[in-house]
Protein backbone atom coordinates (compact mmCIF):
# COMPACT_ATOMS: atom_id res chain seq x y z
CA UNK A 1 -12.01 -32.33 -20.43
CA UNK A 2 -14.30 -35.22 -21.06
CA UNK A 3 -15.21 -36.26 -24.03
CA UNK A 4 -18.35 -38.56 -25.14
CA UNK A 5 -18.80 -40.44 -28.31
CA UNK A 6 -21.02 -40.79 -29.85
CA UNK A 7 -39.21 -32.97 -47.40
CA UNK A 8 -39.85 -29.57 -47.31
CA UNK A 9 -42.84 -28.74 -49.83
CA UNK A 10 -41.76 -27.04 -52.47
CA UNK A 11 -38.56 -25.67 -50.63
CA UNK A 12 -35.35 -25.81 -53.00
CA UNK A 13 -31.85 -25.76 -52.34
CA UNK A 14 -30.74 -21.55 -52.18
CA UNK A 15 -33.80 -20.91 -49.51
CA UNK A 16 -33.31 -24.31 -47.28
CA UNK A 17 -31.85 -23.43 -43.49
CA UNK A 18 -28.65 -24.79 -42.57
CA UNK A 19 -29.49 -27.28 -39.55
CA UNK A 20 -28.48 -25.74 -36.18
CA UNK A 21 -28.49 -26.20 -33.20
CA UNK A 22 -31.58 -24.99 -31.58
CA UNK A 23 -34.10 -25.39 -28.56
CA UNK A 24 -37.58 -26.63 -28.79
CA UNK A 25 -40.70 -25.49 -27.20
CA UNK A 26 -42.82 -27.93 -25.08
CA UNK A 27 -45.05 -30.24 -27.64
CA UNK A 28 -47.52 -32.06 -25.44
CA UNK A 29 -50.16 -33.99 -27.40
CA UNK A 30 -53.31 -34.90 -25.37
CA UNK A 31 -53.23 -38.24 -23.91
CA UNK A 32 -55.99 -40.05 -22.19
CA UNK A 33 -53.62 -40.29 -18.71
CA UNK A 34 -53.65 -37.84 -16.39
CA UNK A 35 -50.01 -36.14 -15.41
CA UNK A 36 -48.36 -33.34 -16.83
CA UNK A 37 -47.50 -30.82 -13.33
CA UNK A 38 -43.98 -32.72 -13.11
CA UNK A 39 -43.15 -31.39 -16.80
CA UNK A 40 -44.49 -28.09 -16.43
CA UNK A 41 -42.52 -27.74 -13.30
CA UNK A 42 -39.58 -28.68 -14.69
CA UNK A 43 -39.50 -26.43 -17.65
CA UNK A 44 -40.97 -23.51 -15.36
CA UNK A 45 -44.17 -23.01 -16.90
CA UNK A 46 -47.63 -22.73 -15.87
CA UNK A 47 -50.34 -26.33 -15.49
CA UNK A 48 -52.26 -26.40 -19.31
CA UNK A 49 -54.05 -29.20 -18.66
CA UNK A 50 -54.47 -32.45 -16.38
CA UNK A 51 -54.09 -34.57 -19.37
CA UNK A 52 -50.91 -33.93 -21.18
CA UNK A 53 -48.59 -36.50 -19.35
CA UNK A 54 -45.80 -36.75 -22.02
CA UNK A 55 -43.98 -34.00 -24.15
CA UNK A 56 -42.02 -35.23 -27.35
CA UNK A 57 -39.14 -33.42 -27.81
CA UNK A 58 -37.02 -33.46 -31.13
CA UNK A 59 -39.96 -36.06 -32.46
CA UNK A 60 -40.28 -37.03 -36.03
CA UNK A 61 -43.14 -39.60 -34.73
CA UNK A 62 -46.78 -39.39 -35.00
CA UNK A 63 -49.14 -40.57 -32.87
CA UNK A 64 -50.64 -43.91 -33.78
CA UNK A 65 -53.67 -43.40 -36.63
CA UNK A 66 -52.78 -39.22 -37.07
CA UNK A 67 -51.04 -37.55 -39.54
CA UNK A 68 -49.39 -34.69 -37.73
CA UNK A 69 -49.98 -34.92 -33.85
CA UNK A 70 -47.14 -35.16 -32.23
CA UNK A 71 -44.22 -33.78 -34.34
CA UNK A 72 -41.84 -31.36 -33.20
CA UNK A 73 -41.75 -28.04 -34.91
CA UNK A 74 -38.39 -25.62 -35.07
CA UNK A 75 -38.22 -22.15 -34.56
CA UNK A 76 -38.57 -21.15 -38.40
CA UNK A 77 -42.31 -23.29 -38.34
CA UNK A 78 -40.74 -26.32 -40.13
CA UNK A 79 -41.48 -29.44 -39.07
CA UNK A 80 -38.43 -31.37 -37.66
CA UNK A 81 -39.58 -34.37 -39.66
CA UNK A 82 -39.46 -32.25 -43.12
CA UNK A 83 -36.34 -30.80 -42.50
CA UNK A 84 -34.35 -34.25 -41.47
CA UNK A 85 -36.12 -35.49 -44.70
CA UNK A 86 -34.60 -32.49 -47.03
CA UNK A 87 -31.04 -32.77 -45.41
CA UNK A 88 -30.55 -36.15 -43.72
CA UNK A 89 -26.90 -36.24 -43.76
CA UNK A 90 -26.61 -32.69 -42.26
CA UNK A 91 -29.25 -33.28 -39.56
CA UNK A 92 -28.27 -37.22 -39.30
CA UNK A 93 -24.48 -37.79 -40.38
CA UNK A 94 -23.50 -40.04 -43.73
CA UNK A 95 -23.25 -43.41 -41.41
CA UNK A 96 -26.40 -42.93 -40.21
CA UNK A 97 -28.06 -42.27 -43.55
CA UNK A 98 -26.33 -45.65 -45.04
CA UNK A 99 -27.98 -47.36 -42.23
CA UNK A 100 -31.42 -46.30 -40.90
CA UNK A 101 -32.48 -43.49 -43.82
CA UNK A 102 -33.89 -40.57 -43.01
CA UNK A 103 -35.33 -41.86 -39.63
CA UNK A 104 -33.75 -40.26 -36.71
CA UNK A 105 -33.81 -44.08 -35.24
CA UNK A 106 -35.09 -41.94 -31.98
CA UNK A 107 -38.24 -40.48 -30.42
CA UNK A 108 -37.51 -38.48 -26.62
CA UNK A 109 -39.98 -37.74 -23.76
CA UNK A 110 -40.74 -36.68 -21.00
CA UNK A 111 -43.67 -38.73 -19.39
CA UNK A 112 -44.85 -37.61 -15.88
CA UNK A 113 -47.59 -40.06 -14.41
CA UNK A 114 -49.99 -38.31 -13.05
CA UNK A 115 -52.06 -41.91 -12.40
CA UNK A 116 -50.81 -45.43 -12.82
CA UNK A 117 -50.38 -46.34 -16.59
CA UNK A 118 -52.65 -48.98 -17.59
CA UNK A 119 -50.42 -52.68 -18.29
CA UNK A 120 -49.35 -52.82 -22.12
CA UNK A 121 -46.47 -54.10 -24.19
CA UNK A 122 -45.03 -52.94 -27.24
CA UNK A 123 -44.25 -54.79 -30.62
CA UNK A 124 -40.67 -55.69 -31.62
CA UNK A 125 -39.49 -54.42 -34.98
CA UNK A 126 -40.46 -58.16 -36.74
CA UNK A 127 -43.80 -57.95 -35.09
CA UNK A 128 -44.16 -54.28 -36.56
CA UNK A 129 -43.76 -54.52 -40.03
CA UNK A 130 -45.44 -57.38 -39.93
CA UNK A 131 -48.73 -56.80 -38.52
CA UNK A 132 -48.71 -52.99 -38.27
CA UNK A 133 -47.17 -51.67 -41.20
CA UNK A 134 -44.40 -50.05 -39.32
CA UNK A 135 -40.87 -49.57 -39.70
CA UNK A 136 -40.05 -50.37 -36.38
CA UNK A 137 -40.97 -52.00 -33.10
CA UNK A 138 -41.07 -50.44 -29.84
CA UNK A 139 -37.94 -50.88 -27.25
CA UNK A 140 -37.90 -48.01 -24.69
CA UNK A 141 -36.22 -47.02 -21.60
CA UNK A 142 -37.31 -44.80 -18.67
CA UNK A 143 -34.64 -42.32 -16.65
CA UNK A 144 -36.22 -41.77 -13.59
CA UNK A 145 -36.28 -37.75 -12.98
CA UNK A 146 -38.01 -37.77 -9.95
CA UNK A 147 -40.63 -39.16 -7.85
CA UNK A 148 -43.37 -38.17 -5.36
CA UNK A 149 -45.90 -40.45 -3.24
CA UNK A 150 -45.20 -43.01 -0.17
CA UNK A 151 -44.33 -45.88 -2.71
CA UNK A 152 -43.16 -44.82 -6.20
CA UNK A 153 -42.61 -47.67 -8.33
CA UNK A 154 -42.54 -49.17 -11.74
CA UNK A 155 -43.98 -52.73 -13.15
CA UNK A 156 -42.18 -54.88 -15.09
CA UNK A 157 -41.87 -58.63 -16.53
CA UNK A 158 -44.46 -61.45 -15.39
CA UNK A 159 -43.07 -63.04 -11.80
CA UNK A 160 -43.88 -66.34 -13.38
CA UNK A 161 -44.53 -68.33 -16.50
CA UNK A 162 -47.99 -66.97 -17.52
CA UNK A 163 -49.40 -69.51 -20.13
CA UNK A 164 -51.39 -67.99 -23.56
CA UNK A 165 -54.33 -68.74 -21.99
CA UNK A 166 -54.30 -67.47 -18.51
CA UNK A 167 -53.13 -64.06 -20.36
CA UNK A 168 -56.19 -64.29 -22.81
CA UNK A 169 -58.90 -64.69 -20.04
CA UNK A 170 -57.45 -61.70 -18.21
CA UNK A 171 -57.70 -59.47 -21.46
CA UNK A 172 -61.34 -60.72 -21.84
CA UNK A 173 -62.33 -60.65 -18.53
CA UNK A 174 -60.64 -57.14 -17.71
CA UNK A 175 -59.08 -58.75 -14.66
CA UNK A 176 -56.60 -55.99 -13.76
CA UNK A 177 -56.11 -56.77 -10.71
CA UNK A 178 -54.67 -60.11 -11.79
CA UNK A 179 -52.64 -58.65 -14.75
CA UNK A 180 -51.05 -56.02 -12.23
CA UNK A 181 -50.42 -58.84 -9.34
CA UNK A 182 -48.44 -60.94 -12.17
CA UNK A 183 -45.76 -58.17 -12.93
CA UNK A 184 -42.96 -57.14 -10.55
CA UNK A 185 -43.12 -54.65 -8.76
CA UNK A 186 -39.47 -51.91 -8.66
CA UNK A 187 -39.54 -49.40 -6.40
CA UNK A 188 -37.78 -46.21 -7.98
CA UNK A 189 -36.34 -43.25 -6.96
CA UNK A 190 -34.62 -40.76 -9.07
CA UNK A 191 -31.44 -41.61 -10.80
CA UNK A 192 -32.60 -45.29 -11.57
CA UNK A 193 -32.88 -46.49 -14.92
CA UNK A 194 -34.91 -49.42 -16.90
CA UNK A 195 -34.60 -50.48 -19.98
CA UNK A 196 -38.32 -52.16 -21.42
CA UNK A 197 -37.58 -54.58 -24.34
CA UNK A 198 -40.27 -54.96 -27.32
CA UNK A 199 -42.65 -57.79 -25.55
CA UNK A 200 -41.96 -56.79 -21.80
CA UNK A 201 -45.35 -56.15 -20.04
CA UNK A 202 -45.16 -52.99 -18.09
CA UNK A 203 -46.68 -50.19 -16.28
CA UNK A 204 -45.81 -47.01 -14.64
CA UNK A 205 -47.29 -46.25 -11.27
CA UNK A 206 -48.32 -42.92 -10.28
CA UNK A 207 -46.12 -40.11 -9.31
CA UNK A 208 -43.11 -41.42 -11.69
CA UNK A 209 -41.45 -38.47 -13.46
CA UNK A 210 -39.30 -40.22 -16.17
CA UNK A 211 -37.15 -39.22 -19.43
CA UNK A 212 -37.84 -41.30 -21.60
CA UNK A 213 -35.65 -43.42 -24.90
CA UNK A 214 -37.70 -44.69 -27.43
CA UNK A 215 -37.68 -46.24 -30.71
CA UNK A 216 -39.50 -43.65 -33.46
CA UNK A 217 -43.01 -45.40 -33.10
CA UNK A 218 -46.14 -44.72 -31.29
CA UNK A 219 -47.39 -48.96 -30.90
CA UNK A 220 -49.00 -49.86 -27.73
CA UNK A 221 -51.15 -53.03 -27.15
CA UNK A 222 -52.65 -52.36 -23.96
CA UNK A 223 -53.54 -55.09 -22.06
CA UNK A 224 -55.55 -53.47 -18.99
CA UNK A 225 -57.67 -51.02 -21.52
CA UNK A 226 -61.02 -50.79 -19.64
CA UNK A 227 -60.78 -47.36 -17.85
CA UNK A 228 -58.62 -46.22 -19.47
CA UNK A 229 -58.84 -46.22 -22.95
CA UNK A 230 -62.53 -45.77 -25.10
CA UNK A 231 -62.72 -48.98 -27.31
CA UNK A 232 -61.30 -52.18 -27.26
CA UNK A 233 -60.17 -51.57 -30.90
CA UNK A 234 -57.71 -48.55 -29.11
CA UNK A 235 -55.65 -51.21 -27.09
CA UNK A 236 -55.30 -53.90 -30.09
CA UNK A 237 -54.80 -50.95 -32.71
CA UNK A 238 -56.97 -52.80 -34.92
CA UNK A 239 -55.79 -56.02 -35.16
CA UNK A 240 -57.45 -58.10 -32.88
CA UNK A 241 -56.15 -59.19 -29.17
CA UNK A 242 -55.98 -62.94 -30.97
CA UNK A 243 -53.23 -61.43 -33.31
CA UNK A 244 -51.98 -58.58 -30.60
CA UNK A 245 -51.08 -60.64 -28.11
CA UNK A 246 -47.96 -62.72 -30.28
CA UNK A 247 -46.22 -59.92 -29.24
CA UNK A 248 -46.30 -60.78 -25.17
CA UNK A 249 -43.46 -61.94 -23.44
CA UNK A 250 -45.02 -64.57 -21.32
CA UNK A 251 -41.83 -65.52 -19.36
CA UNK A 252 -40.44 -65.44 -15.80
CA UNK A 253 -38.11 -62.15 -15.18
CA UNK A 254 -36.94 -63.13 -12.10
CA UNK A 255 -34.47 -60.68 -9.74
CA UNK A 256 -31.05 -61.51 -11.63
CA UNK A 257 -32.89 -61.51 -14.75
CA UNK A 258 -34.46 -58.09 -14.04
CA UNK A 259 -30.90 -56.89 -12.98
CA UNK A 260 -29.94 -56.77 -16.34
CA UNK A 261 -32.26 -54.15 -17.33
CA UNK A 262 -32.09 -51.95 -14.20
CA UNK A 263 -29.65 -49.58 -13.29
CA UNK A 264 -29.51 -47.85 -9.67
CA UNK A 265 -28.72 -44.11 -9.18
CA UNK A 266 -25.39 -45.31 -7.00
CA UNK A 267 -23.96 -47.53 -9.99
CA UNK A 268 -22.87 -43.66 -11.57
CA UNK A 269 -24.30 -45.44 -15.23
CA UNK A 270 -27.45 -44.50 -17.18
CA UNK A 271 -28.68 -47.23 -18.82
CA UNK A 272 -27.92 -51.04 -18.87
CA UNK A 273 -25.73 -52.67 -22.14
CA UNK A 274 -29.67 -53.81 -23.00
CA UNK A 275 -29.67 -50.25 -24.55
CA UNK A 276 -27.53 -50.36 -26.90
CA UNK A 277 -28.47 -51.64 -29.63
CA UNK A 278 -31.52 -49.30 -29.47
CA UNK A 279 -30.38 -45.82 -28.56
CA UNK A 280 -28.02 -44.36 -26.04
CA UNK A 281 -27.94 -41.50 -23.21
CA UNK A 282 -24.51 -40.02 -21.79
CA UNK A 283 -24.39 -37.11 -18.53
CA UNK A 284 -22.49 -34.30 -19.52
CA UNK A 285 -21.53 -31.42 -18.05
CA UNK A 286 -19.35 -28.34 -17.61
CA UNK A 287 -16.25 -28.18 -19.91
CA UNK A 288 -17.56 -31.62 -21.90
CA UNK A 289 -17.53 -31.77 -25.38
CA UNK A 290 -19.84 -33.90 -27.19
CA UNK A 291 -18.77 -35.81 -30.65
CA UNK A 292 -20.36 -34.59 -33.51
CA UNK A 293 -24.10 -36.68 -34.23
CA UNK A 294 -27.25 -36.00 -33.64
CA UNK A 295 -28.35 -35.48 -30.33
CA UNK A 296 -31.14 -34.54 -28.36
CA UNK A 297 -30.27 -32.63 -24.86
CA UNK A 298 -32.33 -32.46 -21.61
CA UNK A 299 -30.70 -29.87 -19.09
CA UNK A 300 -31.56 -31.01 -15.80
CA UNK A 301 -29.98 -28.11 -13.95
CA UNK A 302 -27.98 -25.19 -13.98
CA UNK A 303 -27.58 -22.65 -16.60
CA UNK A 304 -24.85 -21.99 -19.44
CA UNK A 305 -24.12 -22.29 -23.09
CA UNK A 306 -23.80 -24.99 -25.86
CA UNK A 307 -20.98 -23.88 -28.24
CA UNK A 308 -20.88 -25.70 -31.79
CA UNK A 309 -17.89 -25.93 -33.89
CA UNK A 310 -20.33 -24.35 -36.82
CA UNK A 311 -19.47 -21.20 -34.66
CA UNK A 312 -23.21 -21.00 -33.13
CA UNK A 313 -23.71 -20.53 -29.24
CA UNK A 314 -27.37 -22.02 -27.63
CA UNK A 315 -28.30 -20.75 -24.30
CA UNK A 316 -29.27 -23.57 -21.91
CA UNK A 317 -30.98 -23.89 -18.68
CA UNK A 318 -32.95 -26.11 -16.23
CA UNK A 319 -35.78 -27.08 -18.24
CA UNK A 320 -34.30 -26.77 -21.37
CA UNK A 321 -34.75 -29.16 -24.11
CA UNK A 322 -33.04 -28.88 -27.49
CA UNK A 323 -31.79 -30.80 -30.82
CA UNK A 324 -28.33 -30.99 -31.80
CA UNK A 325 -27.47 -31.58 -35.57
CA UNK A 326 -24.52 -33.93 -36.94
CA UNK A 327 -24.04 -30.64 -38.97
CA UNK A 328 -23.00 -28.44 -36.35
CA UNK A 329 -19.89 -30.71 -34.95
CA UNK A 330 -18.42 -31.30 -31.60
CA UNK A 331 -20.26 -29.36 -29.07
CA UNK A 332 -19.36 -28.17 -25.84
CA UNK A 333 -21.07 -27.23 -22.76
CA UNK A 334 -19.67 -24.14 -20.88
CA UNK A 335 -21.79 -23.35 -17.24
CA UNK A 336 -22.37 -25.05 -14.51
CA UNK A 337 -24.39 -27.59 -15.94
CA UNK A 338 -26.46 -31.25 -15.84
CA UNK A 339 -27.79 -32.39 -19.23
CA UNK A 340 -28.51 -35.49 -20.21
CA UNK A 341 -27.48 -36.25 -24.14
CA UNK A 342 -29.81 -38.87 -25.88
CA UNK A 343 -28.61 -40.36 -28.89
CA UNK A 344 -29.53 -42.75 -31.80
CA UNK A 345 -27.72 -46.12 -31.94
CA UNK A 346 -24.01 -46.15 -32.63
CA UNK A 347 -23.62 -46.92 -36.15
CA UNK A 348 -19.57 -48.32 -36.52
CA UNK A 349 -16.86 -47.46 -39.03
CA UNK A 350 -17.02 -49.66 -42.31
CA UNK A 351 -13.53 -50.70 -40.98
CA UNK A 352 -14.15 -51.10 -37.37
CA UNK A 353 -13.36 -54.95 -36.04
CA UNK A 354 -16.59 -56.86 -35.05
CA UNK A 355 -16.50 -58.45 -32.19
């Protein structure tokens, strides 16, 4: 046996729900990318619409400028974010509260790119709460899924130094030809991994079918807006490209540097140590038991059942997406089964050593 480590409105204490364990419908917010067939395919449902690309599963995270779009909702109608907010050491565990609150420190999705993703960047957590009023930056990571097309690949990191300058006249002037030449190009297949730190410009080409880590925000400064987006004032979020563009890495990611954010399908890891510190993803399956935390599981394949020490049984299956709570306890799989776990930063024991 392997084993991994790892407010409701008016509601009052007699009629709140226990958390549970529990799986979550599909919640695709419209995006202005095309994709979507990859994720409907995967959870064996029909095409809804060319343009919902990404589905956010177990999200507590609203899109950028909304109030409700894009939060997960459980089987009883509650919002996941009230619920974490009314119990946050059930849903979250008592480390986790001491340490990052009621945030879930974690926002999961499933992103199929049905067209190339414009080039963008995303703040870090300084940059945030700083200029955006935001409790946190952006760091993300893609899990390749699958792929289809001659050539998929991702883009990544400028080839070269790229002075302020050079980057501002290509934002001006739209050049996305040049902004797209600059980055690196990684072909991917699936099983390959990349972790994006806050700053990285980035893009993902067409026909990339990726689950993907995030920090709990919805901040993009999009570089390569026109055609994509409707206003200029969409790919700065309202702070001007003078201000926006702080946040750009501007350096040289050269192969070895690169290398320490990629991880290739025949290394038998996930995600590079660049993760870490941001969220974490473990393969489990058949017979593996999964500490008690909170968790959010993609099944990739197979079929079987999660069993939860709070005496609860889920039924799980290709396609299946669901949320685990710290509340239910160790977990384990039983089936002949492929899920991947994604989880919040570790958050140590007052007493553990640091290193």
């Amino acid at each position: 046996m392997t084993v991994v480590t790892g407010t409701l409105g008016g509601m009052n204490d007699a009629n709140r729900q226990q958390p549970k364990a529990e799986s979550l419908p599909p919640n695709q917010p419209p995006h202005f990318y095309r994709g979507g067939t990859a994720i409907a395919a995967f959870r064996g449902l029909p095409v809804a619409d060319d343009y919902l690309p990404e589905d956010w599963v177990a999200s507590t995270t609203t899109r950028f400028g909304t109030t409700g779009t894009g939060l997960s909702v459980l089987a009883d109608g509650t919002p996941l974010a009230d619920a974490v907010r009314a119990d946050p050491a059930g849903w979250l565990g008592a480390r986790h509260v001491a340490r990052f609150g009621d945030s879930t420190a974690l926002l999961v999705k499933l992103l199929d790119a049905g067209q190339r993703l414009p080039v963008h960047c995303h703040p870090s957590d300084d940059f945030a709460r700083t200029h955006l009023s935001s409790g946190c930056g952006k760091t993300e990571a893609w899990l390749v899924l699958g792929t289809t097309g001659e050539r998929p690949s991702v883009r990544a990191g400028f080839r070269a130094d790229v002075d302020e300058a050079t980057v501002r006249r290509w934002v001006s002037d739209q050049d996305n030809a040049a902004l797209l030449d600059a980055l690196n190009e990684i072909p991917v297949r699936a099983g390959d991994a990349l972790v994006i730190p806050a700053g990285l410009p980035h893009a993902i080409g067409e026909g990339v079918f990726v689950l993907e880590l995030q920090q709990p925000s919805d901040l993009s400064l999009t570089l390569e807006w026109q055609g994509f987006l409707d206003t200029e004032t969409q790919a700065h979020l309202g702070i001007g490209f003078e201000r926006a563009l702080a946040a750009l890495d501007h350096s040289t990611w050269d192969e070895d540097r690169l290398a320490t954010l990629l991880t290739r399908r025949e290394s038998g890891s996930l995600l590079a140590p660049a993760a870490d510190d941001f969220f974490r993803a473990h393969r489990l399956s058949d017979d593996t038991t999964l500490a008690a935390g909170f968790a959010v599981l993609i099944v990739l394949d197979g079929s079987g059942t999660l069993h939860t020490a709070d005496g609860a049984t889920l039924p799980l299956a290709r396609g299946t997406t669901a949320v685990v709570p710290h509340s239910a306890g160790p977990a384990r799989l039983d089936g002949p089964l492929d899920v991947i776990a994604c989880r919040p930063p570790a958050v140590p024991n007052p007493g553990d050593a640091v290193s």
